[in-house]
N, C-alpha and C. Protein backbone atom coordinates (compact mmCIF):
# COMPACT_ATOMS: atom_id res chain seq x y z
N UNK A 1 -68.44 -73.63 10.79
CA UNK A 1 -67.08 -73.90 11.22
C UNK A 1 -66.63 -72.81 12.19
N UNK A 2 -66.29 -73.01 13.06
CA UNK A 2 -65.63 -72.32 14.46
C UNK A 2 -63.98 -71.74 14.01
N UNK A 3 -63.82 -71.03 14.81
CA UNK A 3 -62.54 -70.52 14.75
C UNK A 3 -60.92 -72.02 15.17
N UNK A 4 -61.54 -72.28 16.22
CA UNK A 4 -61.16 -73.88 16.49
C UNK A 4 -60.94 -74.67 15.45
N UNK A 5 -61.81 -74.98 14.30
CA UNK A 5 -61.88 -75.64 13.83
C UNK A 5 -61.50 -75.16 12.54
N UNK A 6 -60.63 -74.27 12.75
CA UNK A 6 -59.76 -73.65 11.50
C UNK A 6 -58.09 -73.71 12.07
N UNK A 7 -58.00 -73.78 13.09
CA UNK A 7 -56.63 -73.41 14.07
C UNK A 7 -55.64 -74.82 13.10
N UNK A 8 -54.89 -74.20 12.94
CA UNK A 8 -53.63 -75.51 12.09
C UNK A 8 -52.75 -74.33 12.72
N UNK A 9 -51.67 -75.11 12.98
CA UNK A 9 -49.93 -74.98 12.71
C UNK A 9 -48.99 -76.48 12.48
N UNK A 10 -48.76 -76.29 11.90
CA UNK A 10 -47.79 -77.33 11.40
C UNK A 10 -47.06 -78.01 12.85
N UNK A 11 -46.08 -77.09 13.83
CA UNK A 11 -45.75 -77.71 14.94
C UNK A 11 -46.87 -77.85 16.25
N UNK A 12 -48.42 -77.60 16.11
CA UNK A 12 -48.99 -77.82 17.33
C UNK A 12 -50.01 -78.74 17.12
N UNK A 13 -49.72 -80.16 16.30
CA UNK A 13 -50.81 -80.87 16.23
C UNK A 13 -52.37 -80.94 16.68
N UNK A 14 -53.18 -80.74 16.36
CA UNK A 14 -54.42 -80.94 17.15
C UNK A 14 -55.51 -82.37 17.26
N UNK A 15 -55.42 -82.30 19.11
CA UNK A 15 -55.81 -83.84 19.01
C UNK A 15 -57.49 -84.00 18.31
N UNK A 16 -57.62 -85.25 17.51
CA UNK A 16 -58.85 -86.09 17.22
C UNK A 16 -59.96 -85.36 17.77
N UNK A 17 -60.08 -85.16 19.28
CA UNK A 17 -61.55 -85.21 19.80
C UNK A 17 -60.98 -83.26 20.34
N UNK A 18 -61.21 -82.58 19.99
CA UNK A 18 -61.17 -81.41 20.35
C UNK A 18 -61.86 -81.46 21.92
N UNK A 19 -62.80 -81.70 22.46
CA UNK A 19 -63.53 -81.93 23.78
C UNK A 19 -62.62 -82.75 24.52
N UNK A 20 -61.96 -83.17 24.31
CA UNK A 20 -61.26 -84.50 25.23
C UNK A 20 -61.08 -83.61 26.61
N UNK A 21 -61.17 -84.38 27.75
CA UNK A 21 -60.67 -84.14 29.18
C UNK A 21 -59.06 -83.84 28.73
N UNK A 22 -58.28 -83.02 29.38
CA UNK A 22 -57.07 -82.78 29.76
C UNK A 22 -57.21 -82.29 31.75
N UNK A 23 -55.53 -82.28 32.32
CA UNK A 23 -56.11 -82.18 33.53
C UNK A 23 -54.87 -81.65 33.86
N UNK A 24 -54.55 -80.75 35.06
CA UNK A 24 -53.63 -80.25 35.32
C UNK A 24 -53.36 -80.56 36.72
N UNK A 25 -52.28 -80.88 37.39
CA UNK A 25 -52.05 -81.04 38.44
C UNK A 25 -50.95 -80.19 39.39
N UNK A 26 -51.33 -79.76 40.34
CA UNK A 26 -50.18 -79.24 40.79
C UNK A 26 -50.76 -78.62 42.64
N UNK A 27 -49.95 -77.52 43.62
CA UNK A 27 -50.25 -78.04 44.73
C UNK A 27 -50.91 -76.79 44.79
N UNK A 28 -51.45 -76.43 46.46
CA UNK A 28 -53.00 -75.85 46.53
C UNK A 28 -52.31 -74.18 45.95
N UNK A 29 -50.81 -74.11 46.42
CA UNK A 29 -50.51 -72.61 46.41
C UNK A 29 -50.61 -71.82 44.43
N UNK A 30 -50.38 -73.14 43.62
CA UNK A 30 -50.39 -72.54 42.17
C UNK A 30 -51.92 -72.68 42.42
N UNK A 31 -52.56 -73.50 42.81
CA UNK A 31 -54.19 -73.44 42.11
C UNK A 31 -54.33 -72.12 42.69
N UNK A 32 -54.29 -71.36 44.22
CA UNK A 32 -54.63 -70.29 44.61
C UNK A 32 -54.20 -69.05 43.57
N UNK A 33 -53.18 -69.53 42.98
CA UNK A 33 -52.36 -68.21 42.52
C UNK A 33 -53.60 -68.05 41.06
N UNK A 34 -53.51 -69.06 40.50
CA UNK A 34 -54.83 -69.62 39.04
C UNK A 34 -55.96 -68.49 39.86
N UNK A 35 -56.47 -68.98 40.81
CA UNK A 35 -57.76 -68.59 40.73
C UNK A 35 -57.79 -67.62 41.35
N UNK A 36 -56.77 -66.36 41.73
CA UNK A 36 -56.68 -65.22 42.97
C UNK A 36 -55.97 -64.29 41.71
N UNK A 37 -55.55 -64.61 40.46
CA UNK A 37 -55.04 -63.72 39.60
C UNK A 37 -55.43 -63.92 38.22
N UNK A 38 -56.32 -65.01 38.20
CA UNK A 38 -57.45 -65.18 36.89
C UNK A 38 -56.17 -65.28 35.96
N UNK A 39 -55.03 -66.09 35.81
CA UNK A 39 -53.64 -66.28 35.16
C UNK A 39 -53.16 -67.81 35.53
N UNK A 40 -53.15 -68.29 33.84
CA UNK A 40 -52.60 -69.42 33.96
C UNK A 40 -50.69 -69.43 34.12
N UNK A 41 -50.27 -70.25 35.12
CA UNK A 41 -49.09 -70.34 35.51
C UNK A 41 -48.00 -71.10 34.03
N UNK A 42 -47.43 -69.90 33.28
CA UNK A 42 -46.85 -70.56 32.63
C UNK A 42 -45.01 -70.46 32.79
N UNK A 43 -44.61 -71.57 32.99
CA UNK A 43 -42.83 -71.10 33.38
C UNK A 43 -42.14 -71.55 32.25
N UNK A 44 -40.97 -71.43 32.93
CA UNK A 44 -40.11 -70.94 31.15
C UNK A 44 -39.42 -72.56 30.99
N UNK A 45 -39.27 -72.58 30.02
CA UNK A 45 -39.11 -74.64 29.51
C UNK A 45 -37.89 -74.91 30.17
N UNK A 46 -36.78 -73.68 30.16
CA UNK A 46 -35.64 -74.34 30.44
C UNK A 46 -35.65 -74.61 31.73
N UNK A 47 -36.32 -74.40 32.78
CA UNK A 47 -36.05 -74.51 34.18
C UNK A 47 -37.04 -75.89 34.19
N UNK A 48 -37.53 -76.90 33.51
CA UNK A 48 -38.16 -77.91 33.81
C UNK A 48 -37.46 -78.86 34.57
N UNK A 49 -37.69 -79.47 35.51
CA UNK A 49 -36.42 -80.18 35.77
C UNK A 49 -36.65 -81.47 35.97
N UNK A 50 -37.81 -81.88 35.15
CA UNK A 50 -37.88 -83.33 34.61
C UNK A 50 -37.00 -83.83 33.65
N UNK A 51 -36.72 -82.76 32.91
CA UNK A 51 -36.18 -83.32 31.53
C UNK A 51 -35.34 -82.22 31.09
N UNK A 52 -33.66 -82.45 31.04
CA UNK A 52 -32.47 -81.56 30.96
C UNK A 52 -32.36 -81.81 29.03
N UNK A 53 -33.50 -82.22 28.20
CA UNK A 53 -33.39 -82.33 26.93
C UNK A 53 -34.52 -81.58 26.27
N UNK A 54 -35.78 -80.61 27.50
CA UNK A 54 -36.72 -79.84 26.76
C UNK A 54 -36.25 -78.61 26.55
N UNK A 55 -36.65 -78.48 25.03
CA UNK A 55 -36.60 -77.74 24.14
C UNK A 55 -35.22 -77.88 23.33
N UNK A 56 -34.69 -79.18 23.59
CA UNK A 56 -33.17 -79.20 22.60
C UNK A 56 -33.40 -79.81 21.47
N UNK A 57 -32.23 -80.15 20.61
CA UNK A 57 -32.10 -80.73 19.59
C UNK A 57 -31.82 -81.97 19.25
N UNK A 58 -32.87 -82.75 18.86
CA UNK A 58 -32.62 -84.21 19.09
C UNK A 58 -31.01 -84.95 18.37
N UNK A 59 -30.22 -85.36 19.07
CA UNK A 59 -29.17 -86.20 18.24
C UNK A 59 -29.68 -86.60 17.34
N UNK A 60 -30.84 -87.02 16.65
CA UNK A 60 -30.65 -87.82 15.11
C UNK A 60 -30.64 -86.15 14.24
N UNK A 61 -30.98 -85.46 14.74
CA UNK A 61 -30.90 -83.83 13.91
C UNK A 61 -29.64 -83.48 13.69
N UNK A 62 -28.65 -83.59 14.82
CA UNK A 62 -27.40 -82.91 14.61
C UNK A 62 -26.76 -83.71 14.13
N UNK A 63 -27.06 -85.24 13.85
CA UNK A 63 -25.80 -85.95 12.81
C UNK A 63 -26.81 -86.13 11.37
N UNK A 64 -27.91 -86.01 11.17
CA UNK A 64 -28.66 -85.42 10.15
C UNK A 64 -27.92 -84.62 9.59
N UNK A 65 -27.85 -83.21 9.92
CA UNK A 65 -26.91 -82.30 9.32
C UNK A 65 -25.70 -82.18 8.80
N UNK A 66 -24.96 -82.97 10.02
CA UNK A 66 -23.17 -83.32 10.09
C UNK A 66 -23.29 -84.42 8.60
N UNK A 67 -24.18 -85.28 8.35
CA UNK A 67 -23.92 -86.20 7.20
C UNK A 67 -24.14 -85.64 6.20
N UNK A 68 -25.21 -84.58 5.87
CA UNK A 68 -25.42 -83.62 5.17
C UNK A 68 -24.54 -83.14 4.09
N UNK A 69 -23.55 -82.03 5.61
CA UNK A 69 -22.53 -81.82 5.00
C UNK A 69 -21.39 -82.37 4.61
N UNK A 70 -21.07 -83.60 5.31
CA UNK A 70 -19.67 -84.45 5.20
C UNK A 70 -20.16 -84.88 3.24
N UNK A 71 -21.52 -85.30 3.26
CA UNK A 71 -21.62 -85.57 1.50
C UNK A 71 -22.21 -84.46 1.12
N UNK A 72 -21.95 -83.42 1.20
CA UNK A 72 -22.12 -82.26 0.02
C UNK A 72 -21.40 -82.28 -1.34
N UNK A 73 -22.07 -81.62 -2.49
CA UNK A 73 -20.88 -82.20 -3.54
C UNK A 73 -20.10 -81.34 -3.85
N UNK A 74 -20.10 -80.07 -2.76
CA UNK A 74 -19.15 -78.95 -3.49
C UNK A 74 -18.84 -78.40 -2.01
N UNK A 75 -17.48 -78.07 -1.92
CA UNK A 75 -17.08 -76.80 -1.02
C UNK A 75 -17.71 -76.03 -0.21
N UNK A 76 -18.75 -75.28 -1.40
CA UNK A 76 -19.13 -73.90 -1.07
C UNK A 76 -21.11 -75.17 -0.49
N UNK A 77 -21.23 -76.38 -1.17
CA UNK A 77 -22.57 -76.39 -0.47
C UNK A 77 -22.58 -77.26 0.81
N UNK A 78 -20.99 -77.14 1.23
CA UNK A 78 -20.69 -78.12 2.22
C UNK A 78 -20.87 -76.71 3.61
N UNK A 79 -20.22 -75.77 2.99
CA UNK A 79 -20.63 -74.59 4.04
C UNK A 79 -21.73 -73.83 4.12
N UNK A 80 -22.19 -74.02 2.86
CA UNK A 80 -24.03 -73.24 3.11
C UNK A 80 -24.82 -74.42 3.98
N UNK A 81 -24.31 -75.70 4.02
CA UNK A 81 -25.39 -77.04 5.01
C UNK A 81 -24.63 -76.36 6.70
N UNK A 82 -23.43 -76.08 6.43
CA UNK A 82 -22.84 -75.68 7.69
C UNK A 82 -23.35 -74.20 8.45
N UNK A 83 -23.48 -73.62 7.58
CA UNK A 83 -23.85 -72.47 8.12
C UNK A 83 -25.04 -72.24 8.45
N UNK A 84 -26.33 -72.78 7.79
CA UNK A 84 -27.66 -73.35 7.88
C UNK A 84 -27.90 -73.74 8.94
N UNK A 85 -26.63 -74.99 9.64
CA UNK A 85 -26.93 -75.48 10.60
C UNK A 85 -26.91 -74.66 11.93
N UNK A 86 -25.25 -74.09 11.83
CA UNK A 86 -25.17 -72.99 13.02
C UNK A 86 -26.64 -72.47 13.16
N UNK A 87 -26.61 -71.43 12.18
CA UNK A 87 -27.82 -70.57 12.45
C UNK A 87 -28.95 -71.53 13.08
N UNK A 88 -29.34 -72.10 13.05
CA UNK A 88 -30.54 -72.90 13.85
C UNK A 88 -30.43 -73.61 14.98
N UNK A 89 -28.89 -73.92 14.96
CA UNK A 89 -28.32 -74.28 16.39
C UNK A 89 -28.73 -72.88 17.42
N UNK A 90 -28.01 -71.70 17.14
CA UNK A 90 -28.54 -70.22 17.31
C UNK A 90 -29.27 -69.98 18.12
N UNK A 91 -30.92 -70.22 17.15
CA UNK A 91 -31.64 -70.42 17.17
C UNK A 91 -32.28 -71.08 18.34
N UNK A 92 -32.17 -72.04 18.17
CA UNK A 92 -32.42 -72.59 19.18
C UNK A 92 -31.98 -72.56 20.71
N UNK A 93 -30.76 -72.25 20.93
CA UNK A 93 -30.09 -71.67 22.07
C UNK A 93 -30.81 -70.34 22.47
N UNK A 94 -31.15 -69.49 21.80
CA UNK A 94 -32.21 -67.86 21.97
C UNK A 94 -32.79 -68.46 22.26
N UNK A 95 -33.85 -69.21 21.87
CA UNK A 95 -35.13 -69.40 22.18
C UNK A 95 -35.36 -70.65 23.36
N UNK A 96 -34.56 -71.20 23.52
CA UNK A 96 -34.75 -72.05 24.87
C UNK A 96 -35.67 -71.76 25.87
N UNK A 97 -35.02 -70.11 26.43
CA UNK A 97 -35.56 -69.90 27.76
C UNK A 97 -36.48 -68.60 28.02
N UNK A 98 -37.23 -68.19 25.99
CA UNK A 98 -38.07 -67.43 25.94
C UNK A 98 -39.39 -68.45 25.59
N UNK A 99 -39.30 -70.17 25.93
CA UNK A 99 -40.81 -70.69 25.93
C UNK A 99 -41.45 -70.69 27.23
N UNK A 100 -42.74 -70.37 27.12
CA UNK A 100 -43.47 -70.34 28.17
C UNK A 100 -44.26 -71.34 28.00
N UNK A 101 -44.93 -72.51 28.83
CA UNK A 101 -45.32 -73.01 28.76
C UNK A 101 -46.41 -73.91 29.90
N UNK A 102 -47.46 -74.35 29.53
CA UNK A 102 -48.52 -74.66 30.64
C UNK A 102 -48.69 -75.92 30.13
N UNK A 103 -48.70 -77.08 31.12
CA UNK A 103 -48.55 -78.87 30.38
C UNK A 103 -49.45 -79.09 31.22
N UNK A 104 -50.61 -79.78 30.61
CA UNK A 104 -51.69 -80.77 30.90
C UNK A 104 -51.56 -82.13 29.94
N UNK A 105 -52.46 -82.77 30.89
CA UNK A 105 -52.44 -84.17 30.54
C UNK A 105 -53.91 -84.63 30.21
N UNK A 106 -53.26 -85.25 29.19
CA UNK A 106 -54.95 -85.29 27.65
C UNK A 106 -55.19 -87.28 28.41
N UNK A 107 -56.54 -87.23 29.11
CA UNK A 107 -56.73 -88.41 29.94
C UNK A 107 -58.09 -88.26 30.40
N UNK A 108 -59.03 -89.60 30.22
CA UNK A 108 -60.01 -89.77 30.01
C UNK A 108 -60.87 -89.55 32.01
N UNK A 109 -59.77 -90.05 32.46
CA UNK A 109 -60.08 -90.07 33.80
C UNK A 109 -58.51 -89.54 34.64
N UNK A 110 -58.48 -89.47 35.92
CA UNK A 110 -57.45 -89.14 36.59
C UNK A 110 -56.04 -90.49 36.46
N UNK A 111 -54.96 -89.25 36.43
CA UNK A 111 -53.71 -90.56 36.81
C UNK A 111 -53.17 -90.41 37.99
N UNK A 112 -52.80 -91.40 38.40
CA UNK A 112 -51.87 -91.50 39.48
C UNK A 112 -50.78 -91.04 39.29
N UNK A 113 -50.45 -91.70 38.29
CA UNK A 113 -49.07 -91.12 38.09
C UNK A 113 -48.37 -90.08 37.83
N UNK A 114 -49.58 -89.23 37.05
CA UNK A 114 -49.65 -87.76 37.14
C UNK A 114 -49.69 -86.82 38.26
N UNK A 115 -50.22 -87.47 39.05
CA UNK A 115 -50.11 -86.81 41.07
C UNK A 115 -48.95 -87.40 41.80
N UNK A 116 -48.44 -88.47 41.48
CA UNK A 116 -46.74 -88.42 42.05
C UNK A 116 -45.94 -87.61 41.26
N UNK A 117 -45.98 -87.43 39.92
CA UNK A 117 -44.67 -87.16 39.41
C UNK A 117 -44.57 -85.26 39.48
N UNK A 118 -46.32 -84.69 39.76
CA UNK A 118 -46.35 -83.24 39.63
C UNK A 118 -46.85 -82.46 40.47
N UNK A 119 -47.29 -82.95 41.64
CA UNK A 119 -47.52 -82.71 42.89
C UNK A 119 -46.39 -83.09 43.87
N UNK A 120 -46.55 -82.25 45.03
CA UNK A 120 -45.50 -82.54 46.12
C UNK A 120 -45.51 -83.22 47.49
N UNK A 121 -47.30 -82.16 47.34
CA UNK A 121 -47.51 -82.38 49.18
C UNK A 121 -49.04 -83.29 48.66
N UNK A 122 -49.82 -83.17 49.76
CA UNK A 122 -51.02 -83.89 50.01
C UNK A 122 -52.08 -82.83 49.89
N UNK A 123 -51.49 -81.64 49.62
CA UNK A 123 -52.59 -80.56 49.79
C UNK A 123 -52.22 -79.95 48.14
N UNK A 124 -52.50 -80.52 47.28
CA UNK A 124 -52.30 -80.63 46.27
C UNK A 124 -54.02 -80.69 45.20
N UNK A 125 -54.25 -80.47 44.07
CA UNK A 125 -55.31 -80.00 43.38
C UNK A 125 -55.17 -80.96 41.88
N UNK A 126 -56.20 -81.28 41.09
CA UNK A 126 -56.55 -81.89 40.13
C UNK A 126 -57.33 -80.65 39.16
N UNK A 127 -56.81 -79.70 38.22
CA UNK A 127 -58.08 -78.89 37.31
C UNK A 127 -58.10 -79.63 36.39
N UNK A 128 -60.01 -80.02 35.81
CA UNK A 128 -60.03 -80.81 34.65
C UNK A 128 -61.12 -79.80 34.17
N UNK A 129 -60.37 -79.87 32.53
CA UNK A 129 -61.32 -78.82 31.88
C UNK A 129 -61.30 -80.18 30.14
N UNK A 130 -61.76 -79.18 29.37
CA UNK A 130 -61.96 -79.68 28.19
C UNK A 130 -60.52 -79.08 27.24
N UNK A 131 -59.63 -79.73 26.02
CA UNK A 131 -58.84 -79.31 24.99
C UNK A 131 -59.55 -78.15 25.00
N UNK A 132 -60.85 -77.64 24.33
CA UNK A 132 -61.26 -77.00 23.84
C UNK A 132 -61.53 -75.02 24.30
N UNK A 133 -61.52 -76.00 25.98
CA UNK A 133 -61.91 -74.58 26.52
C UNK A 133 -60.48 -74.03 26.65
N UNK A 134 -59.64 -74.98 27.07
CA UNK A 134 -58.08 -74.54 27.26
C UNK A 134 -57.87 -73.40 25.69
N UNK A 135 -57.98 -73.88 25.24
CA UNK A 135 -57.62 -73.28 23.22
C UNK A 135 -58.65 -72.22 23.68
N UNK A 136 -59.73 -71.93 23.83
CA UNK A 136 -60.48 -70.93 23.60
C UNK A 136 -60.07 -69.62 24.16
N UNK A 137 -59.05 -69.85 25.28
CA UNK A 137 -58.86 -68.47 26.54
C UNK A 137 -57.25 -68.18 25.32
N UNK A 138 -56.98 -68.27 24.78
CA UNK A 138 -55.66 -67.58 24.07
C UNK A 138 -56.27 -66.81 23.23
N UNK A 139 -55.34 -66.27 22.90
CA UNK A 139 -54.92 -65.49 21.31
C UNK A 139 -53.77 -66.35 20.59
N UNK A 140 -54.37 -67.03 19.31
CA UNK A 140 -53.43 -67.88 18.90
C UNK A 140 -52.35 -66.88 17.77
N UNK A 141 -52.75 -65.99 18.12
CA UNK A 141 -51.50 -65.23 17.51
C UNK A 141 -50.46 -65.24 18.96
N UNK A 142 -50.50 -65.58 20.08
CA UNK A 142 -49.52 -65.01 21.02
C UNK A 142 -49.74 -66.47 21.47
N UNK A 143 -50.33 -67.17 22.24
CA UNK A 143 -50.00 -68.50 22.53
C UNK A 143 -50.84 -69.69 21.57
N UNK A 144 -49.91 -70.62 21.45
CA UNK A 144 -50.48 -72.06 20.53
C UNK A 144 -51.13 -72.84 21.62
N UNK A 145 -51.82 -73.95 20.97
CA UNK A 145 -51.87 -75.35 22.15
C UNK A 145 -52.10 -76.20 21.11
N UNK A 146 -51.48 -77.27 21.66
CA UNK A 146 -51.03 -78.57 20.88
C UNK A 146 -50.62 -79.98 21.83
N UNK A 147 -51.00 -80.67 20.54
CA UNK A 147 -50.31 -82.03 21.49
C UNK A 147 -49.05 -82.47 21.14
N UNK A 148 -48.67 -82.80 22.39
CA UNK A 148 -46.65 -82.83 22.42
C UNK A 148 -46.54 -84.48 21.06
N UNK A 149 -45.93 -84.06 20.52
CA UNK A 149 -45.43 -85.82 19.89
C UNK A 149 -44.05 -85.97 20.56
N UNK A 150 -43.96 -87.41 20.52
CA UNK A 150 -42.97 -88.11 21.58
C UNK A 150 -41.91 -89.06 20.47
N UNK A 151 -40.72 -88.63 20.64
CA UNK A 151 -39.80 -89.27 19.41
C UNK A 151 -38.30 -89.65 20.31
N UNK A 152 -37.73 -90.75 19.57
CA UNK A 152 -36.70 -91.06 20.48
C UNK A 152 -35.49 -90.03 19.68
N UNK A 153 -35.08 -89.61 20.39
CA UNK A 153 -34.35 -88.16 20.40
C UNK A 153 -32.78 -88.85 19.51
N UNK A 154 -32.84 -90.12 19.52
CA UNK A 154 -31.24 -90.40 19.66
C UNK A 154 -31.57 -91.18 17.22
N UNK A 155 -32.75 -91.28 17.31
CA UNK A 155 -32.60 -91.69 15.80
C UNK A 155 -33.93 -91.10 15.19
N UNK A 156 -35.00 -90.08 15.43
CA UNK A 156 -36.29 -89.63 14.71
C UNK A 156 -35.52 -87.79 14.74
N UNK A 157 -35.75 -87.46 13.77
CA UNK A 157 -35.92 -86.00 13.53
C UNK A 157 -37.29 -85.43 13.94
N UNK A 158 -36.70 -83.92 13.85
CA UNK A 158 -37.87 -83.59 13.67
C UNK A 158 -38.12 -83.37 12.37
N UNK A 159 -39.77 -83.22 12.69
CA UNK A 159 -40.38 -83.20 11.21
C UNK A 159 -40.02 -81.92 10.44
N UNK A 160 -40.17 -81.02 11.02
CA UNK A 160 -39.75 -79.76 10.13
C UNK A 160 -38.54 -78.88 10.47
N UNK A 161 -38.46 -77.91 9.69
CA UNK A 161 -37.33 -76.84 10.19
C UNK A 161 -38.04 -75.77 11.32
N UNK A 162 -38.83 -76.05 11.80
CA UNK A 162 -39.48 -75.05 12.71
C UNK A 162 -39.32 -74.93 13.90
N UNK A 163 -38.45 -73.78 14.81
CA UNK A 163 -38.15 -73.46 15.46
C UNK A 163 -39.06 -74.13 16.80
N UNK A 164 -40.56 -73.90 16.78
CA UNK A 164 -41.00 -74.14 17.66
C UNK A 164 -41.61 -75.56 17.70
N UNK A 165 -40.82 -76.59 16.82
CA UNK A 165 -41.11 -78.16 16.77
C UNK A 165 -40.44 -78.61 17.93
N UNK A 166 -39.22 -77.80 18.52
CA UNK A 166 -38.19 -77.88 20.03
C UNK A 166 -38.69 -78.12 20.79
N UNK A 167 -40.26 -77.25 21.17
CA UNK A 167 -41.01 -77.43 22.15
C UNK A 167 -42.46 -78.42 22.13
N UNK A 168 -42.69 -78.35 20.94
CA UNK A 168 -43.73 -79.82 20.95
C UNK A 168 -42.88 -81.15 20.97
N UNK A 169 -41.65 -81.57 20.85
CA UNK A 169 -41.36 -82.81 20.85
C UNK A 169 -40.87 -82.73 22.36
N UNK A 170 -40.82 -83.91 22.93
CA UNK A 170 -40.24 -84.48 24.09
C UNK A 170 -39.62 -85.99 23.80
N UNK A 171 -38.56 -86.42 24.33
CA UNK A 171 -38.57 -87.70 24.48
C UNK A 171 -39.16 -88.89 24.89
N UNK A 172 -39.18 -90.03 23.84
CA UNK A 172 -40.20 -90.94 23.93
C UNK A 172 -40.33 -91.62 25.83
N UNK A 173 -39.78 -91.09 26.23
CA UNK A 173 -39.42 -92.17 27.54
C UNK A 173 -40.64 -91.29 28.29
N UNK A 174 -41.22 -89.81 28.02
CA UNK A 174 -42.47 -89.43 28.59
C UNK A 174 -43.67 -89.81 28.08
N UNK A 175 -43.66 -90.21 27.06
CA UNK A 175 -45.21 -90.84 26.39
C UNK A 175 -46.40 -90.81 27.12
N UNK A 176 -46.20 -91.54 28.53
CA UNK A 176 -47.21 -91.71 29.08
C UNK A 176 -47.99 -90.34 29.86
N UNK A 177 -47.51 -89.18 29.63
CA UNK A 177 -47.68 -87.89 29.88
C UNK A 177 -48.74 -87.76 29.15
N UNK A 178 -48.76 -87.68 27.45
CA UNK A 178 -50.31 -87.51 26.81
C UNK A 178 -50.11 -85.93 26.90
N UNK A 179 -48.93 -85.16 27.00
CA UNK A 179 -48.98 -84.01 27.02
C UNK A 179 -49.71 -82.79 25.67
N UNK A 180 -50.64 -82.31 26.39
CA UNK A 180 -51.37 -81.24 26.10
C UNK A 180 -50.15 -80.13 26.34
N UNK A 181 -49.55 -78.67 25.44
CA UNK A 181 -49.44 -77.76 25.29
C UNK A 181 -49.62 -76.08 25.08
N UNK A 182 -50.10 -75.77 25.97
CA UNK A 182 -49.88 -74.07 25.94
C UNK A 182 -48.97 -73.22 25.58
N UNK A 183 -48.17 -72.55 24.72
CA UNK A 183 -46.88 -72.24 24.82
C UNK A 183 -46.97 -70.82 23.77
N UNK A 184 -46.35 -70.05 24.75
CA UNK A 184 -45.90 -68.71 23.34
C UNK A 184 -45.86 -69.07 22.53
N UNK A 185 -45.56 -68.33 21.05
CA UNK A 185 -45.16 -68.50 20.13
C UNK A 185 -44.73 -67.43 19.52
């Protein structure tokens, strides 16, 4: 058994085929920067500007809570669900714009759609490596990799209380992304 093949965290799922193709796309000046500073390009979640909902809190979470507390059976456990909540609201606000993160796409062959939506120009680059080798260049004490799960933000929770479940979920309307994860932790 490999070190790989011990790697669990609860928020960084790991896909089925550890080998699977993933692929990164982007234009010739990041690939130069990749391969002229031996450094994968990771930017910070909040400046994504696909999606003004990565790394937030899905609406079925925050009326999750709010119902929580509206049926608490006492006073005092109507403000410990309240205060619980702040704090992770908090939480989550800190940590927004300390994720770093590197998104590939877990795909058997190339997408198209992946080169319109993440490329700009025509002088633009395709890196395809393996899940595996991606996972191998960290320290999973300092960065995770995982596959994103995709939930409709407006009625699925997340699964756990874990801070960094913010950044593996995305909204279902990206699915077709297949997003692969790099990300601090």
């Amino acid at each position: 058994m490999t070190d790989a093949d011990e790697y669990k965290h609860p928020a960084f799922p790991q896909p089925a085929d550890r080998n699977a193709l993933i692929w990164r796309y982007m234009g010739v000046e990041k690939f130069a920067s990749l391969v002229g500073r031996a450094r994968l390009y990771m930017p910070r979640a909040d400046l994504f500007l696909a999606d003004d909902f990565e790394g937030t809190t899905p609406q079925a979470e925050l009326d999750w809570w709010q119902a929580a507390a509206k049926n608490a059976a006492t006073e005092e456990e109507r403000r410990a669900i309240e205060n619980s909540r702040e704090q992770l609201s908090n939480f989550a606000r800190e940590f927004r714009d300390k994720y770093y993160v590197s998104c590939w796409n877990m795909a058997p062959e190339e997408n198209v759609a992946m080169w319109e939506r993440y490329t700009k120009t025509p002088d633009s680059v395709a890196v395809r490596t393996r899940y595996s080798a991606l996972q191998s260049q960290f320290d999973r004490n300092i960065v995770n990799v995982g596959i994103v799960r995709y939930i409709d933000y407006d009625t699925q929770r997340l699964p756990s209380l874990n801070v960094l479940e913010l950044i593996t979920h995305k909204r279902h309307f990206f699915s077709d992304e297949r997003e692969v994860r790099a990300t601090n932790s």
